[in-house]
PDB file of N, CA and C in Angstrom:
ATOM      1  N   UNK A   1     158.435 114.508  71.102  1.00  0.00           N
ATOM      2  CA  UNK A   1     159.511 114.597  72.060  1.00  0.00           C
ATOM      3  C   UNK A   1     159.578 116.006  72.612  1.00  0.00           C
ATOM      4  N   UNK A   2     159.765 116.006  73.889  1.00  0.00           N
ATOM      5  CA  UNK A   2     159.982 117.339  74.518  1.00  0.00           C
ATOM      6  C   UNK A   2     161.151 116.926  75.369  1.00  0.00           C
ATOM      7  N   UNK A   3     162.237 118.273  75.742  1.00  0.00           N
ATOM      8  CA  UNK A   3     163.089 118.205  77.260  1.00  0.00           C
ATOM      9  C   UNK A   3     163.041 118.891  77.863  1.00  0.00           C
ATOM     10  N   UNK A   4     163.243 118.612  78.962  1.00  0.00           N
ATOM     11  CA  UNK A   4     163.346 120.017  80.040  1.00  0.00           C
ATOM     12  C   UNK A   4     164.239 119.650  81.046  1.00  0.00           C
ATOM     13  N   UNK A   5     164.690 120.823  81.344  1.00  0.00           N
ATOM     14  CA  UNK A   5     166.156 120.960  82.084  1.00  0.00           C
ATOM     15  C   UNK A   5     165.697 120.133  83.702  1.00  0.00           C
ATOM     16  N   UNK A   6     166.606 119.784  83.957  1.00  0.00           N
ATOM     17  CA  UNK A   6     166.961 119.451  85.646  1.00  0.00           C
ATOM     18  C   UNK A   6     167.991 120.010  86.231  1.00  0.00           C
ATOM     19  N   UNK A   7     167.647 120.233  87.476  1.00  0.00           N
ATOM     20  CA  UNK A   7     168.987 120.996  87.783  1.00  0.00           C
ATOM     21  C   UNK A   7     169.546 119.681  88.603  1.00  0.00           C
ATOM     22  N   UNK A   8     170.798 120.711  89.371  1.00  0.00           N
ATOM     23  CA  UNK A   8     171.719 119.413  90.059  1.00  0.00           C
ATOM     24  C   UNK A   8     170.847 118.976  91.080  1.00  0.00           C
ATOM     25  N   UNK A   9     171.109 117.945  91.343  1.00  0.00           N
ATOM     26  CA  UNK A   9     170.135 117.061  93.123  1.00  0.00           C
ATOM     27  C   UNK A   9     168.877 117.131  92.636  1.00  0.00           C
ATOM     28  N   UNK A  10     168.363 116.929  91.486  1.00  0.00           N
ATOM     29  CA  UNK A  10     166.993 116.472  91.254  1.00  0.00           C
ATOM     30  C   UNK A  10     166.888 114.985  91.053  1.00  0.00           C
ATOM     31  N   UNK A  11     166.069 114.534  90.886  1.00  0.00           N
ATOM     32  CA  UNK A  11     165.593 112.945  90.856  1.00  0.00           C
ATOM     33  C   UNK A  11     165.327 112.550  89.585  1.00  0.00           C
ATOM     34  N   UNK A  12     165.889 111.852  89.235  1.00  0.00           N
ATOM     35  CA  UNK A  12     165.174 111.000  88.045  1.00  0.00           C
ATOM     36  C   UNK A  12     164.911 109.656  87.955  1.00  0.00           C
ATOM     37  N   UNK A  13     164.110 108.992  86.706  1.00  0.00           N
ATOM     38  CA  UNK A  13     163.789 108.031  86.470  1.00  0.00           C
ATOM     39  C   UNK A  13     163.762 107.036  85.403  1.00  0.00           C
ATOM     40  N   UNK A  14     162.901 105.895  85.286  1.00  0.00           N
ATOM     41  CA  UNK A  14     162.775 105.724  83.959  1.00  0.00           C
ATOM     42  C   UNK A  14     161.848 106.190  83.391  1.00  0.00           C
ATOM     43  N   UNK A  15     160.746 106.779  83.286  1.00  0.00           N
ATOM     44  CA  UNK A  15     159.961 106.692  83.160  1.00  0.00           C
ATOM     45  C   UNK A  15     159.832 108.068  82.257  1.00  0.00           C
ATOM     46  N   UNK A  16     160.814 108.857  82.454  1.00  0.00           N
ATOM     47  CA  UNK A  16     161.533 109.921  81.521  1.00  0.00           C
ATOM     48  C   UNK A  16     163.006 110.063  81.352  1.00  0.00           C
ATOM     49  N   UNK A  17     163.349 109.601  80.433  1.00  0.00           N
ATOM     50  CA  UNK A  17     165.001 109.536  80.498  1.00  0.00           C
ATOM     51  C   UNK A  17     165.739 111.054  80.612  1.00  0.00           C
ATOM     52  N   UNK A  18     166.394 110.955  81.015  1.00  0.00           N
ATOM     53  CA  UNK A  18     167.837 111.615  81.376  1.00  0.00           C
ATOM     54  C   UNK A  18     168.907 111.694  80.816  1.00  0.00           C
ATOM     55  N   UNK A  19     169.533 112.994  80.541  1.00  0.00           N
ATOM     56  CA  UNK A  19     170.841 113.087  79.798  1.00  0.00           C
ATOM     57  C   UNK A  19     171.276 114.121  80.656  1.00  0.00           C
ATOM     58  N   UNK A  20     173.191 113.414  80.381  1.00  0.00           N
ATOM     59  CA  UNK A  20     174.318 114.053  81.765  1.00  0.00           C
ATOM     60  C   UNK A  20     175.326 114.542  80.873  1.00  0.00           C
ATOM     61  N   UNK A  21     176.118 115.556  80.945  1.00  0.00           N
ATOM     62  CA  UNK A  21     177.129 116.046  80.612  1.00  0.00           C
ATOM     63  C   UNK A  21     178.460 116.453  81.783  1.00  0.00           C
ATOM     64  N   UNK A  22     179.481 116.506  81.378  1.00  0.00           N
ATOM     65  CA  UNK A  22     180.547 117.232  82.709  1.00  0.00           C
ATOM     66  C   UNK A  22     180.375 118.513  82.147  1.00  0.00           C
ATOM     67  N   UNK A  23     180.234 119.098  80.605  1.00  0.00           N
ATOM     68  CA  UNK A  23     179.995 120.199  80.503  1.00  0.00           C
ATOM     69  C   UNK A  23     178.426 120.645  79.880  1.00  0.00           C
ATOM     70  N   UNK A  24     178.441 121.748  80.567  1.00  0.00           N
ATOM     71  CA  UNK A  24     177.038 122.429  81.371  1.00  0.00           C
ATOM     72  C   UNK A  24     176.924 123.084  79.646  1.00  0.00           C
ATOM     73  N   UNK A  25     177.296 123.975  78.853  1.00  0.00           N
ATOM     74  CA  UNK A  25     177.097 124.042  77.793  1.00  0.00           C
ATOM     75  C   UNK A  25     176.507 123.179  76.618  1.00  0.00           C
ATOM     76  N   UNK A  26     176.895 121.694  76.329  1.00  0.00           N
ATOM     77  CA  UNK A  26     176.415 120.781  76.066  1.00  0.00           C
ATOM     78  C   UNK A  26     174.646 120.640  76.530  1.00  0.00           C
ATOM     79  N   UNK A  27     174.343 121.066  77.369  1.00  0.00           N
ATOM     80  CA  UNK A  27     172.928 120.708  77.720  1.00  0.00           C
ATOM     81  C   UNK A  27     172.400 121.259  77.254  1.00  0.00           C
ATOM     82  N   UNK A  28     172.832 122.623  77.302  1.00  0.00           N
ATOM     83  CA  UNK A  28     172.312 124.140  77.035  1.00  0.00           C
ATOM     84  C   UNK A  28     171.887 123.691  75.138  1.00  0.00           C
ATOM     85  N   UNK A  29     173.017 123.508  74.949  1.00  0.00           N
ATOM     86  CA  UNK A  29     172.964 123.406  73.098  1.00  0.00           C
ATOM     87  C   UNK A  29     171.672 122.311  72.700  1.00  0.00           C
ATOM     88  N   UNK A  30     171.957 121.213  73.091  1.00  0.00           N
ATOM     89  CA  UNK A  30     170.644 120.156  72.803  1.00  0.00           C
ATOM     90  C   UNK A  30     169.814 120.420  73.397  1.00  0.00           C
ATOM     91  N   UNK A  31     169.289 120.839  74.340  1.00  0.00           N
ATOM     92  CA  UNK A  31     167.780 121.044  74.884  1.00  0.00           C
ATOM     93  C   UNK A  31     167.410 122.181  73.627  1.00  0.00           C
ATOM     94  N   UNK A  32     168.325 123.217  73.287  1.00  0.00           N
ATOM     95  CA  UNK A  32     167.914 124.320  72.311  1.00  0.00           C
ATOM     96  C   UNK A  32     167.666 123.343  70.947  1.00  0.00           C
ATOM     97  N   UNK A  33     168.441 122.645  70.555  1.00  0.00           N
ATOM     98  CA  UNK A  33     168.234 121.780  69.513  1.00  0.00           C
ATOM     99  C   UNK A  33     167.215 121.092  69.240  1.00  0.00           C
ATOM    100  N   UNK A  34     166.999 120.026  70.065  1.00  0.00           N
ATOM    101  CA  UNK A  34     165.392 119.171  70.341  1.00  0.00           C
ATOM    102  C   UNK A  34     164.050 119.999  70.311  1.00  0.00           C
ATOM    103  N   UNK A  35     164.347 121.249  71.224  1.00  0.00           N
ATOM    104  CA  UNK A  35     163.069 122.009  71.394  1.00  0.00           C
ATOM    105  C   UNK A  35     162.988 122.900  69.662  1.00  0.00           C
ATOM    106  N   UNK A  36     163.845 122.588  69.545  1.00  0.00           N
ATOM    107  CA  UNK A  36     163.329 124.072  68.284  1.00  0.00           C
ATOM    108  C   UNK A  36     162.337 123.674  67.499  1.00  0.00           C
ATOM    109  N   UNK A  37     161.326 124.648  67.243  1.00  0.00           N
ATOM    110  CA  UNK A  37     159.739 123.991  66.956  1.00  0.00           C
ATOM    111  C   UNK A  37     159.908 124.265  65.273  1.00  0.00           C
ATOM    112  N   UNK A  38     159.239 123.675  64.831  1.00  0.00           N
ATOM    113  CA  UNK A  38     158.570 123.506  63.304  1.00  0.00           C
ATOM    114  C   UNK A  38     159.784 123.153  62.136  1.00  0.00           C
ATOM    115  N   UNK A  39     160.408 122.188  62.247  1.00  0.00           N
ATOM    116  CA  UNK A  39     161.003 122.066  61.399  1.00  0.00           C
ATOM    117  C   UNK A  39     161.016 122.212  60.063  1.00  0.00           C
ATOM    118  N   UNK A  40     161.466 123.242  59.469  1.00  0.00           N
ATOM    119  CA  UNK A  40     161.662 123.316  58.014  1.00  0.00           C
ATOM    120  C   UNK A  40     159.846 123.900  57.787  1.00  0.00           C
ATOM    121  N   UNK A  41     159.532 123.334  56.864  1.00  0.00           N
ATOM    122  CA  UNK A  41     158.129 123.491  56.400  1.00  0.00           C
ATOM    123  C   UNK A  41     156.993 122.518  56.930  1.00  0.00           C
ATOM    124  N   UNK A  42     157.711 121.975  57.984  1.00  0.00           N
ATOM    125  CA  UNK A  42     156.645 120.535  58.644  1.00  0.00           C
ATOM    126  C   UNK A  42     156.414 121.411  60.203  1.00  0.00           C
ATOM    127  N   UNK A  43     155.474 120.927  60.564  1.00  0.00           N
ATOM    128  CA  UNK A  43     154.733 121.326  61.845  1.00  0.00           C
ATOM    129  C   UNK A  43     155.870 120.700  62.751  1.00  0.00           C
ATOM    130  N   UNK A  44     156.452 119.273  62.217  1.00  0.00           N
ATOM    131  CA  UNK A  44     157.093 118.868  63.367  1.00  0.00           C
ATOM    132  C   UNK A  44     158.281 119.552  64.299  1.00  0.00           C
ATOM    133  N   UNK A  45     158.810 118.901  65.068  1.00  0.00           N
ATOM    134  CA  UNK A  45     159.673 119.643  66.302  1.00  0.00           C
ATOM    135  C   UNK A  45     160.861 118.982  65.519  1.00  0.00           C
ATOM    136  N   UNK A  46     162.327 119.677  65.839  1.00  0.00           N
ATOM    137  CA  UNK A  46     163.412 119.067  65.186  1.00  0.00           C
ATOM    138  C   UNK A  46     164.178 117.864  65.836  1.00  0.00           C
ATOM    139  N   UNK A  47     163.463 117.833  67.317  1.00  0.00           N
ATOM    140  CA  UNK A  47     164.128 116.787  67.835  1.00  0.00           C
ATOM    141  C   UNK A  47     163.450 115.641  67.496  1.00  0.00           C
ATOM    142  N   UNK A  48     161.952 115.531  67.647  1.00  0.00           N
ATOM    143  CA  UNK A  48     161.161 114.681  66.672  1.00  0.00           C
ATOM    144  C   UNK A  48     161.561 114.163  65.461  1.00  0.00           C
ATOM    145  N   UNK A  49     162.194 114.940  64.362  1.00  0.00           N
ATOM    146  CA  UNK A  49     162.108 114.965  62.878  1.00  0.00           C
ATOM    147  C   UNK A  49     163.856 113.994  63.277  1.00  0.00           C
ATOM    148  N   UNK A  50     164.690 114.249  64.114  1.00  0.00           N
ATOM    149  CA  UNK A  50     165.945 113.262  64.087  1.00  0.00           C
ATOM    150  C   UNK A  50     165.881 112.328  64.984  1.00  0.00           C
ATOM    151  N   UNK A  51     164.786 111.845  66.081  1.00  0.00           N
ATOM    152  CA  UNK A  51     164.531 110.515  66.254  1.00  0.00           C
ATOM    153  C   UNK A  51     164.321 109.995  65.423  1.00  0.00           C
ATOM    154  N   UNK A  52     162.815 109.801  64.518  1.00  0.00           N
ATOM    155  CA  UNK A  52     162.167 109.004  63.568  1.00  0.00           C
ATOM    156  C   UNK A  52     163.142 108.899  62.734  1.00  0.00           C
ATOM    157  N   UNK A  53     164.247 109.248  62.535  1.00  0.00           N
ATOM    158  CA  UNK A  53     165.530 109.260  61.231  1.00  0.00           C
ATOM    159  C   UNK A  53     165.961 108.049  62.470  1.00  0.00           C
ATOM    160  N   UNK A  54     166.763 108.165  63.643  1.00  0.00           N
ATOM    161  CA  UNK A  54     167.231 107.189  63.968  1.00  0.00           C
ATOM    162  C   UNK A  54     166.360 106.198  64.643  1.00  0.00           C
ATOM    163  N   UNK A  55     165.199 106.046  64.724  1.00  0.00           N
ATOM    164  CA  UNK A  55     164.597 105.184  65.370  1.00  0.00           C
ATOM    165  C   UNK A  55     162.948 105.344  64.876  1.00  0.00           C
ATOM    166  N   UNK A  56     162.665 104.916  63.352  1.00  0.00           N
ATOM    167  CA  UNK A  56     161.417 104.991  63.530  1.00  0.00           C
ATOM    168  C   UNK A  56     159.970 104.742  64.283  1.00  0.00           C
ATOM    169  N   UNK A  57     160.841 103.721  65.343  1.00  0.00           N
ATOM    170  CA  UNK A  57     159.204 102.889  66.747  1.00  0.00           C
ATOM    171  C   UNK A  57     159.140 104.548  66.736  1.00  0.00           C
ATOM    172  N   UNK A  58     158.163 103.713  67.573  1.00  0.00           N
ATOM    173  CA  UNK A  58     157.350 104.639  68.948  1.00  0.00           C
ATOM    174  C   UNK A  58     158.364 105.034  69.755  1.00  0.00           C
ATOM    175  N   UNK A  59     159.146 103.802  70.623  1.00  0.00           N
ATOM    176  CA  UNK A  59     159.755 103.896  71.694  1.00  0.00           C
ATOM    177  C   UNK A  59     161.268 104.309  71.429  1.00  0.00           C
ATOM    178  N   UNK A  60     161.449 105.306  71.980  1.00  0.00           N
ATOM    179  CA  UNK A  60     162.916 106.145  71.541  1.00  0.00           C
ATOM    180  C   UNK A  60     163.884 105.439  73.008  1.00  0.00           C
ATOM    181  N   UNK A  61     165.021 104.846  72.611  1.00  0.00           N
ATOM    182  CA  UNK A  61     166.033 104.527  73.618  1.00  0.00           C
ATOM    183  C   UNK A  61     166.844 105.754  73.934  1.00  0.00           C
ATOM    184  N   UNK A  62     168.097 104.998  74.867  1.00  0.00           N
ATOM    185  CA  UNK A  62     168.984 106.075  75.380  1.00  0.00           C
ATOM    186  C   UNK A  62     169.855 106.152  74.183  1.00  0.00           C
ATOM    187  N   UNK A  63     170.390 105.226  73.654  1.00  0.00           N
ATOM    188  CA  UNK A  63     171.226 105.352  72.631  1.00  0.00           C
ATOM    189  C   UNK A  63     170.885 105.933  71.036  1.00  0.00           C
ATOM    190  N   UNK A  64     169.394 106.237  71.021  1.00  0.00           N
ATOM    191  CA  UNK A  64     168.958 107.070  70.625  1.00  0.00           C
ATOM    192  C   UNK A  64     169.534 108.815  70.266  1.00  0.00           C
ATOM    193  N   UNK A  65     168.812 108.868  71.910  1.00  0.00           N
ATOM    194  CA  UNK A  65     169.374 110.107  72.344  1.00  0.00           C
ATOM    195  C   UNK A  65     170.948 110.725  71.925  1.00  0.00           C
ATOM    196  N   UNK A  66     171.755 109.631  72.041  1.00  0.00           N
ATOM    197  CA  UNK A  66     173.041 109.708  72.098  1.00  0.00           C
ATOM    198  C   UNK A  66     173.536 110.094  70.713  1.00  0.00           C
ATOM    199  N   UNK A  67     172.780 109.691  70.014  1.00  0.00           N
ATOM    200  CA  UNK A  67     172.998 109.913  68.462  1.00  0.00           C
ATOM    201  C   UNK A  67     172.884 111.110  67.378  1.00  0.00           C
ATOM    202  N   UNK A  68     172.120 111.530  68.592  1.00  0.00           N
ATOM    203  CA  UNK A  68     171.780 113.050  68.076  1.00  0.00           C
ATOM    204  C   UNK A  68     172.591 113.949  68.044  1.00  0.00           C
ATOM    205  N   UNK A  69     173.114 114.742  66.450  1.00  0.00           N
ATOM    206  CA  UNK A  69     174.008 115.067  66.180  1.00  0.00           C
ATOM    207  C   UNK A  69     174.175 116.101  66.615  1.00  0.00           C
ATOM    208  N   UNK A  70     174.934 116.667  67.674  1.00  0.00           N
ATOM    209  CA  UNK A  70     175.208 118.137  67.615  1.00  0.00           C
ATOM    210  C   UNK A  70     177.000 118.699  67.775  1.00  0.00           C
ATOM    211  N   UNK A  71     176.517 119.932  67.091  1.00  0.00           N
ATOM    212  CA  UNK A  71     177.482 120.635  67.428  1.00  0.00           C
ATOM    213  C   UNK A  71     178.079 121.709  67.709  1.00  0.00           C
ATOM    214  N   UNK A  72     178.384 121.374  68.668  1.00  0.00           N
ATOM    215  CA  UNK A  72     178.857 122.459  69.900  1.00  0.00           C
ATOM    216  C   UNK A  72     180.092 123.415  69.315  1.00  0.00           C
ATOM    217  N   UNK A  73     178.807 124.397  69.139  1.00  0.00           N
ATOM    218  CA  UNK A  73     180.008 125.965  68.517  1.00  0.00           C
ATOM    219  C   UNK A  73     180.776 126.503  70.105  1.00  0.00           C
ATOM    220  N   UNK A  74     181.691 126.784  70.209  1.00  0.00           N
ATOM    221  CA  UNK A  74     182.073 127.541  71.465  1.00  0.00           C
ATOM    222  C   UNK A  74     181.811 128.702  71.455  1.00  0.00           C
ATOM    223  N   UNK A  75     182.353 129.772  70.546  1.00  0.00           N
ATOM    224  CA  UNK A  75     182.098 131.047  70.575  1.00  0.00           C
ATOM    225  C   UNK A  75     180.685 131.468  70.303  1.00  0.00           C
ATOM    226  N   UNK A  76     180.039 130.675  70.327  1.00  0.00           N
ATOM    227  CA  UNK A  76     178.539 131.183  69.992  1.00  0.00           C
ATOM    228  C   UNK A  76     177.554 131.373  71.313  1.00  0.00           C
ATOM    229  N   UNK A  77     177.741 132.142  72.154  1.00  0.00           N
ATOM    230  CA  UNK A  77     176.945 132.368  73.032  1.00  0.00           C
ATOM    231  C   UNK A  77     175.423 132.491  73.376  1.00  0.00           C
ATOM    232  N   UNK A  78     174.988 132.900  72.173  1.00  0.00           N
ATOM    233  CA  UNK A  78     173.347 133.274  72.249  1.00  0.00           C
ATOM    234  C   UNK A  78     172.608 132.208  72.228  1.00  0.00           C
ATOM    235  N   UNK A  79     173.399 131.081  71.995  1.00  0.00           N
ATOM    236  CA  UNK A  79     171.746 130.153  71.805  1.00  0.00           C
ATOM    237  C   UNK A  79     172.118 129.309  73.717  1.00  0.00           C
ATOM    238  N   UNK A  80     173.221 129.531  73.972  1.00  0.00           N
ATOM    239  CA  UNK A  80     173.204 129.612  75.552  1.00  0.00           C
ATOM    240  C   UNK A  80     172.279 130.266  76.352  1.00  0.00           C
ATOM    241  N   UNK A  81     172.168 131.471  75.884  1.00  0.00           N
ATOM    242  CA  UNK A  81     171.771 133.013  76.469  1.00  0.00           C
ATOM    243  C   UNK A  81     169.886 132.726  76.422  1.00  0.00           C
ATOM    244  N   UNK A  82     170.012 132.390  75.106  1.00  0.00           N
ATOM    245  CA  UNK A  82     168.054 131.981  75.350  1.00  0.00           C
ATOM    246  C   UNK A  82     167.687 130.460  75.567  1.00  0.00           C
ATOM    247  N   UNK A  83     168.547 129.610  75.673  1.00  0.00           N
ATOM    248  CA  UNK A  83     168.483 128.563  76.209  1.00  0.00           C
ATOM    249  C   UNK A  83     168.197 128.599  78.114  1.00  0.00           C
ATOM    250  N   UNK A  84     168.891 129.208  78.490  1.00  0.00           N
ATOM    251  CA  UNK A  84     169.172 129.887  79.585  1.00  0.00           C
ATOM    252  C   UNK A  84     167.756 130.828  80.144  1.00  0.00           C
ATOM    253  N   UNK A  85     167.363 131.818  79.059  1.00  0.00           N
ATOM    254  CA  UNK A  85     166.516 132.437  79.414  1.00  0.00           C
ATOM    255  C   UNK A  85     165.391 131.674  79.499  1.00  0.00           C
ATOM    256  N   UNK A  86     164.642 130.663  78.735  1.00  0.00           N
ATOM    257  CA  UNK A  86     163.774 130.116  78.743  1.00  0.00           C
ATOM    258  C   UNK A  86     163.638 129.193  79.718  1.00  0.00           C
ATOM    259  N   UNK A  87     164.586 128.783  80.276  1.00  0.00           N
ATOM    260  CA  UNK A  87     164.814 127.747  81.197  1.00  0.00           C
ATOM    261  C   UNK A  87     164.381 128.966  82.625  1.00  0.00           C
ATOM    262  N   UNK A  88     164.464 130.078  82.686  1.00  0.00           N
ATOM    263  CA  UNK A  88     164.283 131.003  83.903  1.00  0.00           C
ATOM    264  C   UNK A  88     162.560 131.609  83.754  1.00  0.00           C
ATOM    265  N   UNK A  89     162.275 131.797  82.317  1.00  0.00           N
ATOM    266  CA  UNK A  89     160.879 132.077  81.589  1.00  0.00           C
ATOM    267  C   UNK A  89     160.064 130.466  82.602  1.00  0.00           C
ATOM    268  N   UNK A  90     160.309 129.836  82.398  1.00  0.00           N
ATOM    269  CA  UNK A  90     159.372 128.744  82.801  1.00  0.00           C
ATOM    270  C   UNK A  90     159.287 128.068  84.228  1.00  0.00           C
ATOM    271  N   UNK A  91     160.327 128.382  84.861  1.00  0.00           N
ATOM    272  CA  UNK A  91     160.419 128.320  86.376  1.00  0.00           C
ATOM    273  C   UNK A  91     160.063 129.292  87.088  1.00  0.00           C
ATOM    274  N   UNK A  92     160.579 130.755  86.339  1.00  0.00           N
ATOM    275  CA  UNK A  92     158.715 131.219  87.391  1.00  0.00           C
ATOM    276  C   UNK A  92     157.954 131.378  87.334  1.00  0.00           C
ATOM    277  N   UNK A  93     157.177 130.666  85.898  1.00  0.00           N
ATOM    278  CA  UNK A  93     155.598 130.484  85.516  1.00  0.00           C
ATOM    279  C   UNK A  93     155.485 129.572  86.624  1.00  0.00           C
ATOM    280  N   UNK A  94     155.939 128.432  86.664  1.00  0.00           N
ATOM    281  CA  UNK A  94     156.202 127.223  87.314  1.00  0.00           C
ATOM    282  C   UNK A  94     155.560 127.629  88.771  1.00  0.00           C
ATOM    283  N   UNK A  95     156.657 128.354  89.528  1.00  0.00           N
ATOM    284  CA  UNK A  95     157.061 128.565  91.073  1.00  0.00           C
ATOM    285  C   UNK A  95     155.954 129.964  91.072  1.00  0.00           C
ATOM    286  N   UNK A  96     154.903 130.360  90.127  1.00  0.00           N
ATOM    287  CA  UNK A  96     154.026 130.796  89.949  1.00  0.00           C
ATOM    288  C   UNK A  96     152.755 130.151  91.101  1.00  0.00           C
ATOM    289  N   UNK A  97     152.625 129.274  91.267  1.00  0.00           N
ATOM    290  CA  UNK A  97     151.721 127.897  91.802  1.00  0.00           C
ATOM    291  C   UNK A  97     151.718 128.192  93.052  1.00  0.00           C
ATOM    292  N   UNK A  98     150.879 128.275  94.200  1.00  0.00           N
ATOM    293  CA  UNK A  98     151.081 128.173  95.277  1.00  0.00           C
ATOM    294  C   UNK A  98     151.509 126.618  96.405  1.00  0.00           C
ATOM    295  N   UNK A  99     151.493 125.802  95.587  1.00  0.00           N
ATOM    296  CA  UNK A  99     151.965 124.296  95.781  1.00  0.00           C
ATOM    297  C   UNK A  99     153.400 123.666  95.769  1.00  0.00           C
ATOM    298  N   UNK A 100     154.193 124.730  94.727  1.00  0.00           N
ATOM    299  CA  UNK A 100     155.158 124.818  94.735  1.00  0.00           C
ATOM    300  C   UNK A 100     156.577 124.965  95.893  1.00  0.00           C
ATOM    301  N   UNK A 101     157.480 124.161  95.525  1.00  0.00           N
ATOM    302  CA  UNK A 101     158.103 124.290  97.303  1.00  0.00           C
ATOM    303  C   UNK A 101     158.945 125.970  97.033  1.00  0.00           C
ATOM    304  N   UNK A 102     159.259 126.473  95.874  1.00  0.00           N
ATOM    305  CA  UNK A 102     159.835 127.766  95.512  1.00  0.00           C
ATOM    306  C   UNK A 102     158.732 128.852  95.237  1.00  0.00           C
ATOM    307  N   UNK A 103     157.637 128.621  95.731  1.00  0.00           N
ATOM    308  CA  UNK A 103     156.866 129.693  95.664  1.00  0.00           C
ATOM    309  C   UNK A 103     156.666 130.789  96.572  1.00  0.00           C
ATOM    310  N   UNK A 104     156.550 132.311  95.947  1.00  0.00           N
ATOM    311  CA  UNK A 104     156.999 133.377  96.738  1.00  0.00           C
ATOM    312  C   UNK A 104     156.014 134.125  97.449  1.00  0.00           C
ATOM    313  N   UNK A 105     155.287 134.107  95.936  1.00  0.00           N
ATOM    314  CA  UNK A 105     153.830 135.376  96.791  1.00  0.00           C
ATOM    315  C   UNK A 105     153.083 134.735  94.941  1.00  0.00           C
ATOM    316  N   UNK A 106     152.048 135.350  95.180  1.00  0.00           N
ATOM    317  CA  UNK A 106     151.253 135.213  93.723  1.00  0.00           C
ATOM    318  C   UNK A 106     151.314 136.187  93.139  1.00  0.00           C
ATOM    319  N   UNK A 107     150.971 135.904  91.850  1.00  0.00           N
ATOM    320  CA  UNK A 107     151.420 136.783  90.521  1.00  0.00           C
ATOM    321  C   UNK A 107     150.932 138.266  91.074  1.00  0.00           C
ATOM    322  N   UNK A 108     149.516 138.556  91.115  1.00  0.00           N
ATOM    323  CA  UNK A 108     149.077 139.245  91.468  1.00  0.00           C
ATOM    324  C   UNK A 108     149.268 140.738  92.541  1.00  0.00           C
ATOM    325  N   UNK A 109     150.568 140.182  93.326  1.00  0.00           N
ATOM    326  CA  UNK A 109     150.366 140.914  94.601  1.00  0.00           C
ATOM    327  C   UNK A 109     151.875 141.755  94.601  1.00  0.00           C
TER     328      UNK A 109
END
């Protein structure tokens, strides 16, 4: 399992599910959650390691998703802060591309 952010007025599908919040913090926290790599002493990813707890298939549902426990510290800012940063780290690797509709100039120049 991997996520990656969407911003507002993007498109989605089925074909990769989608998760909505009214608050924008909430996203921030589970995308940091799911992504966090190597769980414990296993290679696996942690969002990986709490599907197969709720859904051993293959095929992970929405209500899946939904199940996944988190919780949302308020005063805890930092895992916002690199949630945030990484989400800016990879959009302009991204918009790096000359194909890209946000692309500026190339790395290079």
């Amino acid at each position: 399992m991997s996520a990656r952010y969407r911003e507002f007025g993007s498109i989605h599908d089925v074909s990769g599910m989608s998760a909505f919040s009214v608050v924008q913090t909430n996203i921030y926290y589970t995308l940091g959650l799911v992504n966090t790599p190597k769980f414990l002493a296993s290679n696996l990813q942690l969002g990986n390691s709490i599907l197969k707890i709720l859904n051993p298939t293959i095929n992970s549902q929405v209500g899946d998703f939904q199940n996944i426990p988190v919780i949302v510290e308020a005063e805890n800012t930092r895992i916002i802060e690199l949630v945030k940063a990484n989400i800016n780290i990879t959009k302009e690797d991204w918009n790096q591309q000359d194909d890209r509709w946000e692309f500026k100039k190339p790395l290079l120049i």
